[in-house]
ModelCIF file with pLDDT and N, C-alpha, C, O atoms, coordinates in Angstrom:
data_MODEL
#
_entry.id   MODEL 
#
_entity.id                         1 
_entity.type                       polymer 
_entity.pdbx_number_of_molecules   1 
#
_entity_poly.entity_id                      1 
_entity_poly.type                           'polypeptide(L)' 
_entity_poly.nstd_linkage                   no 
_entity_poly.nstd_monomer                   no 
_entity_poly.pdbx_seq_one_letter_code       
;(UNK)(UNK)(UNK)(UNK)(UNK)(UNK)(UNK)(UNK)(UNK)(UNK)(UNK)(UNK)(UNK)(UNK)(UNK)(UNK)
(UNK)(UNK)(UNK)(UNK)(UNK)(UNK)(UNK)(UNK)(UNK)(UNK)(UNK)(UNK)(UNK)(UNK)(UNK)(UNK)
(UNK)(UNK)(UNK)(UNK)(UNK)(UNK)(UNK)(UNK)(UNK)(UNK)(UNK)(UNK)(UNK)(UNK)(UNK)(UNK)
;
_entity_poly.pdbx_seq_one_letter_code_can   XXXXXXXXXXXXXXXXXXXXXXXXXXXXXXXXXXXXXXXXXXXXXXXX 
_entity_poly.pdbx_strand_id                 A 
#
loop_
_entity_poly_seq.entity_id 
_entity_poly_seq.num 
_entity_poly_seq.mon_id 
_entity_poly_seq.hetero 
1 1  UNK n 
1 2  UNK n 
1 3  UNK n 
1 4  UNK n 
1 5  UNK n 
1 6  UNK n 
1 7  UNK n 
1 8  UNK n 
1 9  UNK n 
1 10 UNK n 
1 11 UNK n 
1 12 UNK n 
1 13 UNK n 
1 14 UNK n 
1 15 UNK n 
1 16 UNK n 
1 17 UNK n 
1 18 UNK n 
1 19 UNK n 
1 20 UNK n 
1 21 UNK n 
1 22 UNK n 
1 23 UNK n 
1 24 UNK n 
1 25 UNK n 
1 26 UNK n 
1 27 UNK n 
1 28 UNK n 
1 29 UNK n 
1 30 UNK n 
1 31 UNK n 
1 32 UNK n 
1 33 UNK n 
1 34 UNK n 
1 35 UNK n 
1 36 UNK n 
1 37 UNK n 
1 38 UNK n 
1 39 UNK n 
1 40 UNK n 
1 41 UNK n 
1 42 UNK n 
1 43 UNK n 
1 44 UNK n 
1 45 UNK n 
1 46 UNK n 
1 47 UNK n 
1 48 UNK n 
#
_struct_asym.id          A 
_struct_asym.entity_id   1 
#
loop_
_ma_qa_metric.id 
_ma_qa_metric.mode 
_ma_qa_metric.name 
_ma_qa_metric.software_group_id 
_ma_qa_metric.type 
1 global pLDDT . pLDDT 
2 local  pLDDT . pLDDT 
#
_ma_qa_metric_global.metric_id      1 
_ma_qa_metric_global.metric_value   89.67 
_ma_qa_metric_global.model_id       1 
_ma_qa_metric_global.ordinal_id     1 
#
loop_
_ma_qa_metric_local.label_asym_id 
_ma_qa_metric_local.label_comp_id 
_ma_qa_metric_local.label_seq_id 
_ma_qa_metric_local.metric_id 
_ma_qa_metric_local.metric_value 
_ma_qa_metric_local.model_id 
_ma_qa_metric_local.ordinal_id 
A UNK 1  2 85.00 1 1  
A UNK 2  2 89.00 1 2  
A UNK 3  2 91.00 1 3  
A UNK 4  2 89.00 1 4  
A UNK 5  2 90.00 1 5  
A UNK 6  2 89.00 1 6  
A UNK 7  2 90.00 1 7  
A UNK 8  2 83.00 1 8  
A UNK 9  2 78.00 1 9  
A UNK 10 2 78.00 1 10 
A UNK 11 2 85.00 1 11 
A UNK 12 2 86.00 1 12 
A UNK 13 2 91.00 1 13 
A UNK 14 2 90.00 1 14 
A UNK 15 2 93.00 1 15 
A UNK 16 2 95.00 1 16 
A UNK 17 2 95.00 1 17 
A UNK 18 2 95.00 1 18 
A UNK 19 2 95.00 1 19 
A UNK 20 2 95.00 1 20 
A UNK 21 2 94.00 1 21 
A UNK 22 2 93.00 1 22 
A UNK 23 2 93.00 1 23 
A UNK 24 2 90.00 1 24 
A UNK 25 2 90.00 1 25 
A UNK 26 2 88.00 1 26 
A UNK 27 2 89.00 1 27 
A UNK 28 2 88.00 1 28 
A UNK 29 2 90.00 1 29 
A UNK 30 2 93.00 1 30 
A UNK 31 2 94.00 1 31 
A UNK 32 2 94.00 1 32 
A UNK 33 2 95.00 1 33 
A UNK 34 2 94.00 1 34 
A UNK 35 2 91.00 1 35 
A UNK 36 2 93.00 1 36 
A UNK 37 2 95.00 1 37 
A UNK 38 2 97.00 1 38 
A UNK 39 2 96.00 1 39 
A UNK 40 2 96.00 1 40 
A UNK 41 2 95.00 1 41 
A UNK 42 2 93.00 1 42 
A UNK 43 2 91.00 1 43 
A UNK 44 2 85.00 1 44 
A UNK 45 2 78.00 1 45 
A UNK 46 2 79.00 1 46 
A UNK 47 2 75.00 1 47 
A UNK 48 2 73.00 1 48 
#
loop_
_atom_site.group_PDB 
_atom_site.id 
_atom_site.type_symbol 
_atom_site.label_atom_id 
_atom_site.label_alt_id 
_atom_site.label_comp_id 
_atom_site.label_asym_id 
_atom_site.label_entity_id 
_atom_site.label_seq_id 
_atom_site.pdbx_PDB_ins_code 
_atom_site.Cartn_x 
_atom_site.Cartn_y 
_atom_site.Cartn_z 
_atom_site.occupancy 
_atom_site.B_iso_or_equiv 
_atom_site.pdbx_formal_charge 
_atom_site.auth_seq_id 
_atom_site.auth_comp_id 
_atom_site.auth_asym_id 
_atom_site.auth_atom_id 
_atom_site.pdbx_PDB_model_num 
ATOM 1   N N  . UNK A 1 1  ? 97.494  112.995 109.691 1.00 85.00 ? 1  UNK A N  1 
ATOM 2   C CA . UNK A 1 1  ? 98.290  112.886 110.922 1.00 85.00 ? 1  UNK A CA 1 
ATOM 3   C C  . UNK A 1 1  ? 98.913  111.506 111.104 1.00 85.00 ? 1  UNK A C  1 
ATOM 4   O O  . UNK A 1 1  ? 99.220  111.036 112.199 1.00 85.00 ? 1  UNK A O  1 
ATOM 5   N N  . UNK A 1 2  ? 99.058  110.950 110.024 1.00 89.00 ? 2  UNK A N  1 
ATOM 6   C CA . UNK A 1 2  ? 99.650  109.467 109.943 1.00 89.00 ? 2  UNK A CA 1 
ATOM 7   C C  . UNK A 1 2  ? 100.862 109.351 109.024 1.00 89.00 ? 2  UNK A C  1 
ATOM 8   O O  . UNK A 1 2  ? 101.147 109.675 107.872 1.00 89.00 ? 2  UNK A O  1 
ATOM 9   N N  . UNK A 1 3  ? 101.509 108.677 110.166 1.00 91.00 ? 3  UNK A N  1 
ATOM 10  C CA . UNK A 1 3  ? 103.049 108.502 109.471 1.00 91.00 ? 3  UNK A CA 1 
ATOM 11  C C  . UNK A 1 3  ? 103.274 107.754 108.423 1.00 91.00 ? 3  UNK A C  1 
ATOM 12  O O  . UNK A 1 3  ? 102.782 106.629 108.499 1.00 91.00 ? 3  UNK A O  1 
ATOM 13  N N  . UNK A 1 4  ? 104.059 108.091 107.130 1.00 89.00 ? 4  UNK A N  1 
ATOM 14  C CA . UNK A 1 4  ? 104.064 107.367 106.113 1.00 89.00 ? 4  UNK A CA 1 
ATOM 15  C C  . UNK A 1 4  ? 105.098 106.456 105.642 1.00 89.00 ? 4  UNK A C  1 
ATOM 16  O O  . UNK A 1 4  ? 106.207 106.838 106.013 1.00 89.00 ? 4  UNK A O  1 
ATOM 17  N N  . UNK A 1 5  ? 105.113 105.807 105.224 1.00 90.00 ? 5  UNK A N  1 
ATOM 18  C CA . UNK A 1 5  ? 106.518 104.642 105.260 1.00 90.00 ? 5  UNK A CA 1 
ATOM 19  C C  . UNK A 1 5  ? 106.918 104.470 103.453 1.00 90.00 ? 5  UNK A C  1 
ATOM 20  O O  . UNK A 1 5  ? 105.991 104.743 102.690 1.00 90.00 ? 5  UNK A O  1 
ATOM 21  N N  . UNK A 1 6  ? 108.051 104.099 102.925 1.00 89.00 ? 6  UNK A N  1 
ATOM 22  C CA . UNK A 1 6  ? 107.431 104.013 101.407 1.00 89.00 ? 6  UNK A CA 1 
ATOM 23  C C  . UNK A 1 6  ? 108.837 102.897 101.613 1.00 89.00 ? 6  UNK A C  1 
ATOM 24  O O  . UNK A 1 6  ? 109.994 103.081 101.991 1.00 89.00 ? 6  UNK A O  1 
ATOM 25  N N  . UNK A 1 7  ? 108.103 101.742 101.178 1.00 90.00 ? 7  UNK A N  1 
ATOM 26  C CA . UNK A 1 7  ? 109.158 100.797 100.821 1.00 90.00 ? 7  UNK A CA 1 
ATOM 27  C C  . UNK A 1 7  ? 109.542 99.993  99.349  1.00 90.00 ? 7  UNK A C  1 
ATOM 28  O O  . UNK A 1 7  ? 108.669 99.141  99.186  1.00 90.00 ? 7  UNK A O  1 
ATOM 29  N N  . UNK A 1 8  ? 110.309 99.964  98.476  1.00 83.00 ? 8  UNK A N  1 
ATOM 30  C CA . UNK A 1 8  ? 110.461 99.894  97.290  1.00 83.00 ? 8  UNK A CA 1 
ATOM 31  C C  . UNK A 1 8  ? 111.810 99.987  96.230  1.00 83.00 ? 8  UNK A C  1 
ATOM 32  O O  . UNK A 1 8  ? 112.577 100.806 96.738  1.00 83.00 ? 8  UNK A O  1 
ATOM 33  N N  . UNK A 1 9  ? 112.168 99.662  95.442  1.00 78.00 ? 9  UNK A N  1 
ATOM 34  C CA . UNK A 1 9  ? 113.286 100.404 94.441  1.00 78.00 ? 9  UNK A CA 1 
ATOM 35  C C  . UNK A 1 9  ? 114.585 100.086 95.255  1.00 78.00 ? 9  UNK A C  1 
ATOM 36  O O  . UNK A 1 9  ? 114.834 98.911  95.525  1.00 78.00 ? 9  UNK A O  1 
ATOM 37  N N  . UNK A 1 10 ? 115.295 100.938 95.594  1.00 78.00 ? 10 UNK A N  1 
ATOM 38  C CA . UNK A 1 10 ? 116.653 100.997 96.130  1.00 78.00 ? 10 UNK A CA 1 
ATOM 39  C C  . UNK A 1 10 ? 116.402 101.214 97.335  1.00 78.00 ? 10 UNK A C  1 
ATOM 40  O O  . UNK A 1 10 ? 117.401 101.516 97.988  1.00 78.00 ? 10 UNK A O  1 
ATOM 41  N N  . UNK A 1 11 ? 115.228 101.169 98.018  1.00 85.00 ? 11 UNK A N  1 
ATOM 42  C CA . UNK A 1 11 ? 115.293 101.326 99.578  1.00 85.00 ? 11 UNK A CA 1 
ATOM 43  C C  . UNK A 1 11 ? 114.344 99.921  100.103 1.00 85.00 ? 11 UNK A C  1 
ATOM 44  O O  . UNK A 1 11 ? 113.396 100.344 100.765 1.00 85.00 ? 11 UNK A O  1 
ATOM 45  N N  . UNK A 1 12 ? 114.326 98.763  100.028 1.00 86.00 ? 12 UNK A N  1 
ATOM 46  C CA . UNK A 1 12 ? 113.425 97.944  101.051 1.00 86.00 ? 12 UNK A CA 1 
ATOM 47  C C  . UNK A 1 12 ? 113.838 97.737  102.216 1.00 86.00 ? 12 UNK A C  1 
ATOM 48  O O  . UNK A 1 12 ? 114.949 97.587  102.725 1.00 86.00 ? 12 UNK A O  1 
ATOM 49  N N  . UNK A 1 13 ? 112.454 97.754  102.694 1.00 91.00 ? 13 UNK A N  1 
ATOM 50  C CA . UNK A 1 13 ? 112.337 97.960  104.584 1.00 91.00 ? 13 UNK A CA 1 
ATOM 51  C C  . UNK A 1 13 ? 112.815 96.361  104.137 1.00 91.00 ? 13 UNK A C  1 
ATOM 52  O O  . UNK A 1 13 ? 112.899 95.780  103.055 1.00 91.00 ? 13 UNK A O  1 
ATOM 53  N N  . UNK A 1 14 ? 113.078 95.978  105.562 1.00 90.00 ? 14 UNK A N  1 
ATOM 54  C CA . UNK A 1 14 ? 112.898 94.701  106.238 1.00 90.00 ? 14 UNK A CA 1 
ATOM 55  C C  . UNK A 1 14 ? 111.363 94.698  106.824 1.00 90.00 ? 14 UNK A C  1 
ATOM 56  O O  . UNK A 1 14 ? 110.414 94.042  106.394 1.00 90.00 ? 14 UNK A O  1 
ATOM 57  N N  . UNK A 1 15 ? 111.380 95.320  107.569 1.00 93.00 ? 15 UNK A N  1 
ATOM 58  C CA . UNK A 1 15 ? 110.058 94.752  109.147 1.00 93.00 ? 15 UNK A CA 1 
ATOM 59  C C  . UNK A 1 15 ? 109.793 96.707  109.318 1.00 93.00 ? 15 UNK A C  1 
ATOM 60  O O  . UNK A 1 15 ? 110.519 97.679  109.112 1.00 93.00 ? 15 UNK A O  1 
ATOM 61  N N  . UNK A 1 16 ? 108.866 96.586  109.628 1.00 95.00 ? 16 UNK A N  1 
ATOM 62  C CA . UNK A 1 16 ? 108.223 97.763  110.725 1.00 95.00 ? 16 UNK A CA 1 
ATOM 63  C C  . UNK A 1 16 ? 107.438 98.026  111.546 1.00 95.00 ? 16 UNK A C  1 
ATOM 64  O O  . UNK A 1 16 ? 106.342 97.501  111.351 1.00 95.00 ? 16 UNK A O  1 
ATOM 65  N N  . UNK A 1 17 ? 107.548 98.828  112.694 1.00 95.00 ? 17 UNK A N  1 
ATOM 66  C CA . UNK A 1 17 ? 106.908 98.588  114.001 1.00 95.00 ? 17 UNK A CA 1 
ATOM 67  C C  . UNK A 1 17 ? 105.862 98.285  114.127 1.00 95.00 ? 17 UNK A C  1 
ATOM 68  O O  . UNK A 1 17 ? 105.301 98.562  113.067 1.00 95.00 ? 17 UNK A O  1 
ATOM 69  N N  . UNK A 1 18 ? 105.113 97.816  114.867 1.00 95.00 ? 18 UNK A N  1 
ATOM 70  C CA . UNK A 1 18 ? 104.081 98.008  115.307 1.00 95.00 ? 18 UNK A CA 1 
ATOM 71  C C  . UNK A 1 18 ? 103.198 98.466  115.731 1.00 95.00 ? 18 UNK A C  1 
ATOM 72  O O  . UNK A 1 18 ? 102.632 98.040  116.738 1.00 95.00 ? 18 UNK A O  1 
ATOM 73  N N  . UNK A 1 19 ? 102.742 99.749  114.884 1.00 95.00 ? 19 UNK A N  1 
ATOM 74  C CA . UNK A 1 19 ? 102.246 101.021 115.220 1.00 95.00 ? 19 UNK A CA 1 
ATOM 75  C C  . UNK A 1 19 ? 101.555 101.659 113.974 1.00 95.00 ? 19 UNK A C  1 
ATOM 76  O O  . UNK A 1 19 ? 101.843 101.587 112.779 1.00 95.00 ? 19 UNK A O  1 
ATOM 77  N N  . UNK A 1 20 ? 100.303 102.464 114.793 1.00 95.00 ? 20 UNK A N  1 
ATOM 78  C CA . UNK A 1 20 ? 99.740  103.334 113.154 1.00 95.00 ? 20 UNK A CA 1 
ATOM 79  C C  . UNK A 1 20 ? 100.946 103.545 112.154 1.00 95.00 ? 20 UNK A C  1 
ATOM 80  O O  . UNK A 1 20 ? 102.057 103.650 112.674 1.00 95.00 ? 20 UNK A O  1 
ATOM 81  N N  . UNK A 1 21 ? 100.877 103.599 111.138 1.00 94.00 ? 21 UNK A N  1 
ATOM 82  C CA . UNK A 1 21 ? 101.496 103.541 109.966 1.00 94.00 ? 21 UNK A CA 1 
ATOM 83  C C  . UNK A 1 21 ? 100.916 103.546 108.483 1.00 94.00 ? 21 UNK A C  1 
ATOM 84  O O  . UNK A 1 21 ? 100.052 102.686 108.313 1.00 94.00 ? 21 UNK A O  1 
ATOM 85  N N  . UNK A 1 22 ? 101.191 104.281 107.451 1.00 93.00 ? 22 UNK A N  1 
ATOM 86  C CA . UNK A 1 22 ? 100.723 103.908 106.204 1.00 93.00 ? 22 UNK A CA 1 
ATOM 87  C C  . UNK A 1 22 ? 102.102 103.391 105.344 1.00 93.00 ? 22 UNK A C  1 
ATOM 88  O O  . UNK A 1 22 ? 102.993 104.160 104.985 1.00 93.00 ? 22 UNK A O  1 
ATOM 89  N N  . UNK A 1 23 ? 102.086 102.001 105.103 1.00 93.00 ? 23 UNK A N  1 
ATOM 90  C CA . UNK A 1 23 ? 102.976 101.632 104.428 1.00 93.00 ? 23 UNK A CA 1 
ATOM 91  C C  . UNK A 1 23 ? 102.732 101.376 103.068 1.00 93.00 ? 23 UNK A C  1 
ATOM 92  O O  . UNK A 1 23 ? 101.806 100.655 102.697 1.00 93.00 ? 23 UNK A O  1 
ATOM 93  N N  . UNK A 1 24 ? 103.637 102.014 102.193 1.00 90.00 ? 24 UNK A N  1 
ATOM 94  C CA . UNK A 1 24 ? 103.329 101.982 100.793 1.00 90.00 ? 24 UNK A CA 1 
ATOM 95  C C  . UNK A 1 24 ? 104.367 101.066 100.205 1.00 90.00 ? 24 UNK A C  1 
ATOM 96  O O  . UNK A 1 24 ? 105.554 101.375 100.309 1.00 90.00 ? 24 UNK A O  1 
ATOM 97  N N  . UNK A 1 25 ? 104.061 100.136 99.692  1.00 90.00 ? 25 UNK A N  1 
ATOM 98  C CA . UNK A 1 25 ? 105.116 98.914  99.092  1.00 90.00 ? 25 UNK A CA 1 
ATOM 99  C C  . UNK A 1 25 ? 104.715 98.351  97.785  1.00 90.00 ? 25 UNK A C  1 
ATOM 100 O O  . UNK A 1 25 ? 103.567 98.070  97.439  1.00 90.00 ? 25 UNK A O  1 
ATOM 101 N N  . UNK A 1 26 ? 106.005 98.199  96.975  1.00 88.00 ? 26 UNK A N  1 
ATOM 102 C CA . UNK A 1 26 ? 105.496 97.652  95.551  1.00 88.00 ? 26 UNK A CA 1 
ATOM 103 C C  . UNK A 1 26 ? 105.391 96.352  95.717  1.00 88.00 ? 26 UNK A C  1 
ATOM 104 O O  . UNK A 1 26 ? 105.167 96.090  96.899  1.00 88.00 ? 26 UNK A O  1 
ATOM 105 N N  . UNK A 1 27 ? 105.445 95.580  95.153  1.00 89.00 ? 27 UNK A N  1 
ATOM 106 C CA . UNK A 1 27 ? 105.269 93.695  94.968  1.00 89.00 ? 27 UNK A CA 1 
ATOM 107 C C  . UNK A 1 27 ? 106.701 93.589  95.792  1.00 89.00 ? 27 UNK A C  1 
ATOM 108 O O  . UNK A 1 27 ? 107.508 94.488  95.558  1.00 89.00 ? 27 UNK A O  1 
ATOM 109 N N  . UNK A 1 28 ? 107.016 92.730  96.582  1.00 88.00 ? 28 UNK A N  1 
ATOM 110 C CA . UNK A 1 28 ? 107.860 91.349  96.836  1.00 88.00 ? 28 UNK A CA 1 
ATOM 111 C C  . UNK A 1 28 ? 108.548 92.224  98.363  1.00 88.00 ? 28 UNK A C  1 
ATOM 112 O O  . UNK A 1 28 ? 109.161 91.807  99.345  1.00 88.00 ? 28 UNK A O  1 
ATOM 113 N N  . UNK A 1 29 ? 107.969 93.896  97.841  1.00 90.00 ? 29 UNK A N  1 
ATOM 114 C CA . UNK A 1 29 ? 109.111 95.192  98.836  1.00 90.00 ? 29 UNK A CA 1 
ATOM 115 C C  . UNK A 1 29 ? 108.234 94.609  100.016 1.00 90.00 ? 29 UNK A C  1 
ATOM 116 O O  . UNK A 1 29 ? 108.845 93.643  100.472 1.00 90.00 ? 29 UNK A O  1 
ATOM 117 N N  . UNK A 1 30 ? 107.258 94.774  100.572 1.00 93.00 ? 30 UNK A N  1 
ATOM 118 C CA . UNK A 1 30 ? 106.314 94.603  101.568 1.00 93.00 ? 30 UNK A CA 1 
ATOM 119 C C  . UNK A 1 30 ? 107.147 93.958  103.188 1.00 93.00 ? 30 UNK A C  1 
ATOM 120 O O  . UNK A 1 30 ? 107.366 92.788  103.503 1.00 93.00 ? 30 UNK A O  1 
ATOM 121 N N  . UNK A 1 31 ? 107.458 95.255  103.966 1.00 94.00 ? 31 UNK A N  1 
ATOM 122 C CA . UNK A 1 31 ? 107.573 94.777  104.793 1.00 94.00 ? 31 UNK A CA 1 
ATOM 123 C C  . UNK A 1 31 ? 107.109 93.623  105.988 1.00 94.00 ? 31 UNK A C  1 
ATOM 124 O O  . UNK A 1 31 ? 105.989 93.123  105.884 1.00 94.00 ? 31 UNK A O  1 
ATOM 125 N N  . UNK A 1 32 ? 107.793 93.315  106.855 1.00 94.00 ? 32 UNK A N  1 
ATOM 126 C CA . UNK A 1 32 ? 106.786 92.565  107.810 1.00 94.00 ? 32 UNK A CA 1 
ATOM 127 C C  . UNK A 1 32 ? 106.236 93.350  109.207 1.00 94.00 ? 32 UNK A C  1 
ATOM 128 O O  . UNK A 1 32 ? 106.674 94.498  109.286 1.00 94.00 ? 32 UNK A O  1 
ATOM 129 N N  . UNK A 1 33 ? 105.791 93.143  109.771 1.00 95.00 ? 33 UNK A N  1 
ATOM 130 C CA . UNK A 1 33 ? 105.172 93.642  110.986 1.00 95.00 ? 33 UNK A CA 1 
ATOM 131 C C  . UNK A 1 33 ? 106.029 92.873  112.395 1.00 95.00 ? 33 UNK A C  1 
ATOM 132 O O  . UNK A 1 33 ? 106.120 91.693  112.731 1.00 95.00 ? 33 UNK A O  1 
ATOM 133 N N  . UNK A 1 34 ? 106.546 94.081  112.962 1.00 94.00 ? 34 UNK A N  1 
ATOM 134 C CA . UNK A 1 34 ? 107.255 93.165  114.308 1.00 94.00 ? 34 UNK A CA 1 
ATOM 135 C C  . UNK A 1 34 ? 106.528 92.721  115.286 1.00 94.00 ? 34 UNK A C  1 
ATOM 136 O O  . UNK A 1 34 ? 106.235 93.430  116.249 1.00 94.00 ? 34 UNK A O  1 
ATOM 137 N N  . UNK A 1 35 ? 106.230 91.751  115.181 1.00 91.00 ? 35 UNK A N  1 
ATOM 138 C CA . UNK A 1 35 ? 105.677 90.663  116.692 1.00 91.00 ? 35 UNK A CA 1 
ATOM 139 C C  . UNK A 1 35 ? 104.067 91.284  116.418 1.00 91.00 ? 35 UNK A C  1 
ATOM 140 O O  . UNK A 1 35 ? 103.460 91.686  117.411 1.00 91.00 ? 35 UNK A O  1 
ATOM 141 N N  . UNK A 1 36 ? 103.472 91.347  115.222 1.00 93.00 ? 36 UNK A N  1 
ATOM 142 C CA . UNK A 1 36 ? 102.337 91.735  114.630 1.00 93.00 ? 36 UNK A CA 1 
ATOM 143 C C  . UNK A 1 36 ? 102.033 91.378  113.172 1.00 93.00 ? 36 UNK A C  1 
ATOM 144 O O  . UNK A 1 36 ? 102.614 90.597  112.419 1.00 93.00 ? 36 UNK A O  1 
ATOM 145 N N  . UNK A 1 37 ? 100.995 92.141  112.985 1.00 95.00 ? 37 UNK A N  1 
ATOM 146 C CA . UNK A 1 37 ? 100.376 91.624  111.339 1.00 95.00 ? 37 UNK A CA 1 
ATOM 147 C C  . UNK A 1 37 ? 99.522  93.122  111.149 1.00 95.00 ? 37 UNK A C  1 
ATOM 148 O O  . UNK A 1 37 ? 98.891  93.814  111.947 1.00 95.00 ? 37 UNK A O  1 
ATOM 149 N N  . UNK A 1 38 ? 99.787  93.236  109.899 1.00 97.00 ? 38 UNK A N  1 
ATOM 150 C CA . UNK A 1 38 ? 99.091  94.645  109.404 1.00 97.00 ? 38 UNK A CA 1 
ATOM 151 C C  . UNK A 1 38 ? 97.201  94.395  109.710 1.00 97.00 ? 38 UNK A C  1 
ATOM 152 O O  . UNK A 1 38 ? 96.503  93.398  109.521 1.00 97.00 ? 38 UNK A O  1 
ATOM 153 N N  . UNK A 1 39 ? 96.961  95.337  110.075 1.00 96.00 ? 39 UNK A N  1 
ATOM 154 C CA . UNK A 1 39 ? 95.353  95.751  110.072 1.00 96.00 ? 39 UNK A CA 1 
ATOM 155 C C  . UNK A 1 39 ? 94.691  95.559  108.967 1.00 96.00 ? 39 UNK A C  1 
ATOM 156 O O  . UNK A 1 39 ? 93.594  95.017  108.828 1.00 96.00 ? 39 UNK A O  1 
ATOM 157 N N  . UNK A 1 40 ? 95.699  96.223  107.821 1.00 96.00 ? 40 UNK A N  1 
ATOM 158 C CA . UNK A 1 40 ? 94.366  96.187  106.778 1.00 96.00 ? 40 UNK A CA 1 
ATOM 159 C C  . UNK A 1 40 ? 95.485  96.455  105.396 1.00 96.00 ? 40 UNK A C  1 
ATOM 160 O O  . UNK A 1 40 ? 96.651  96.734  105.676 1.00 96.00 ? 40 UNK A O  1 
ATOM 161 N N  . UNK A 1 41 ? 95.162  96.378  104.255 1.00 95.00 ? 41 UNK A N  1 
ATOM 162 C CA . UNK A 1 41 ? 95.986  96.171  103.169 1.00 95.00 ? 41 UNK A CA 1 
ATOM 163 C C  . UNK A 1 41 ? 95.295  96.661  101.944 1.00 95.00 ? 41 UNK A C  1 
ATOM 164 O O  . UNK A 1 41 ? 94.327  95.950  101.673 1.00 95.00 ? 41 UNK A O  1 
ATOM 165 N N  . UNK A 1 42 ? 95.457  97.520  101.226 1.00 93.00 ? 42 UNK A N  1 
ATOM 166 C CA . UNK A 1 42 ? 94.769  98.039  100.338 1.00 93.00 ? 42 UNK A CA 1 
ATOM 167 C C  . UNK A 1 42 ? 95.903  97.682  99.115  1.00 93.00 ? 42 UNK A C  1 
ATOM 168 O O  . UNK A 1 42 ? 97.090  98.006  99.070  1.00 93.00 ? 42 UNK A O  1 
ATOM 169 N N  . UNK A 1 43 ? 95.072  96.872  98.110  1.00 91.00 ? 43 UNK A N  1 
ATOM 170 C CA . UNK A 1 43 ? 95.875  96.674  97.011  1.00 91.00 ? 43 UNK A CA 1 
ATOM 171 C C  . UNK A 1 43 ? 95.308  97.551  95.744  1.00 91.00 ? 43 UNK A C  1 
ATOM 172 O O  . UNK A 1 43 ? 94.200  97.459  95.215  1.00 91.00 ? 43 UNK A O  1 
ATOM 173 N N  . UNK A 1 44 ? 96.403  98.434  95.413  1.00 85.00 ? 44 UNK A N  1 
ATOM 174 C CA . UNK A 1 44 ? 95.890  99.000  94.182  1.00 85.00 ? 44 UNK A CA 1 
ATOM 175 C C  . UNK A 1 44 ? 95.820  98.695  93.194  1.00 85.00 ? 44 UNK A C  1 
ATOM 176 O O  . UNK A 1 44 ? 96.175  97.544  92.940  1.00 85.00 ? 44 UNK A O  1 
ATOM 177 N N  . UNK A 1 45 ? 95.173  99.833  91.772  1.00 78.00 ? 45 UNK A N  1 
ATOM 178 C CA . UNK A 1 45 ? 95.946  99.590  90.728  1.00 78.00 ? 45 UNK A CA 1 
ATOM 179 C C  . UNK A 1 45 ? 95.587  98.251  89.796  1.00 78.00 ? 45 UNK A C  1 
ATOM 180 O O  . UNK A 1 45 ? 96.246  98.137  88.762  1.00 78.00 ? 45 UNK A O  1 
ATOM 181 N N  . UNK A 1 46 ? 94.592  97.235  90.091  1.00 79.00 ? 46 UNK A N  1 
ATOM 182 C CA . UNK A 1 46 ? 94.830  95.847  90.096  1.00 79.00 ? 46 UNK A CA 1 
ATOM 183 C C  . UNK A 1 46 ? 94.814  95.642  88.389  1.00 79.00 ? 46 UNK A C  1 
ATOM 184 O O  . UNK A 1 46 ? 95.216  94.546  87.999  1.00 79.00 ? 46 UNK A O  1 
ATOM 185 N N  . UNK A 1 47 ? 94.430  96.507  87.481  1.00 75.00 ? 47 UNK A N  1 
ATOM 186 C CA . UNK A 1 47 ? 94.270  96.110  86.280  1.00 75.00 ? 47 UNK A CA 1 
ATOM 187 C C  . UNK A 1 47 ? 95.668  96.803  85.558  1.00 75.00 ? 47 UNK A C  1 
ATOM 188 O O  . UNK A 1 47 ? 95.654  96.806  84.327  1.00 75.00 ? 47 UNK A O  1 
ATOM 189 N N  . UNK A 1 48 ? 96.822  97.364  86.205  1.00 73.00 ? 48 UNK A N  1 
ATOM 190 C CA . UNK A 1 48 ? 98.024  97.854  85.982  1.00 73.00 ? 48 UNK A CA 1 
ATOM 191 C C  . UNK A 1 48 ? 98.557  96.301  86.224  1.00 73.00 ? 48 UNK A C  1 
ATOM 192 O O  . UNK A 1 48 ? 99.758  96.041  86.146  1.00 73.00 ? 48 UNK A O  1 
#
């Protein structure tokens, strides 16, 4: 029941709200948080 965001490739976000969210971002794509800071950050993958 959580909204999903995918930022990356030919589409990078700028910023996104401030609100539940699952944001999925490759390296450098990583949006920012408006007038906030993400909760929590799960980095995958780490030996890719």
């Amino acid at each position: 029941n959580t909204r999903v965001v995918v930022s990356g490739g030919n589409k990078v976000l700028d910023a996104v709200d401030n609100a539940p969210a699952l944001v999925i971002a490759t390296p450098g794509a990583e949006p920012t948080v408006k007038d906030g800071a993400y909760g929590a950050a799960l980095l995958l993958d780490a030996g890719a």
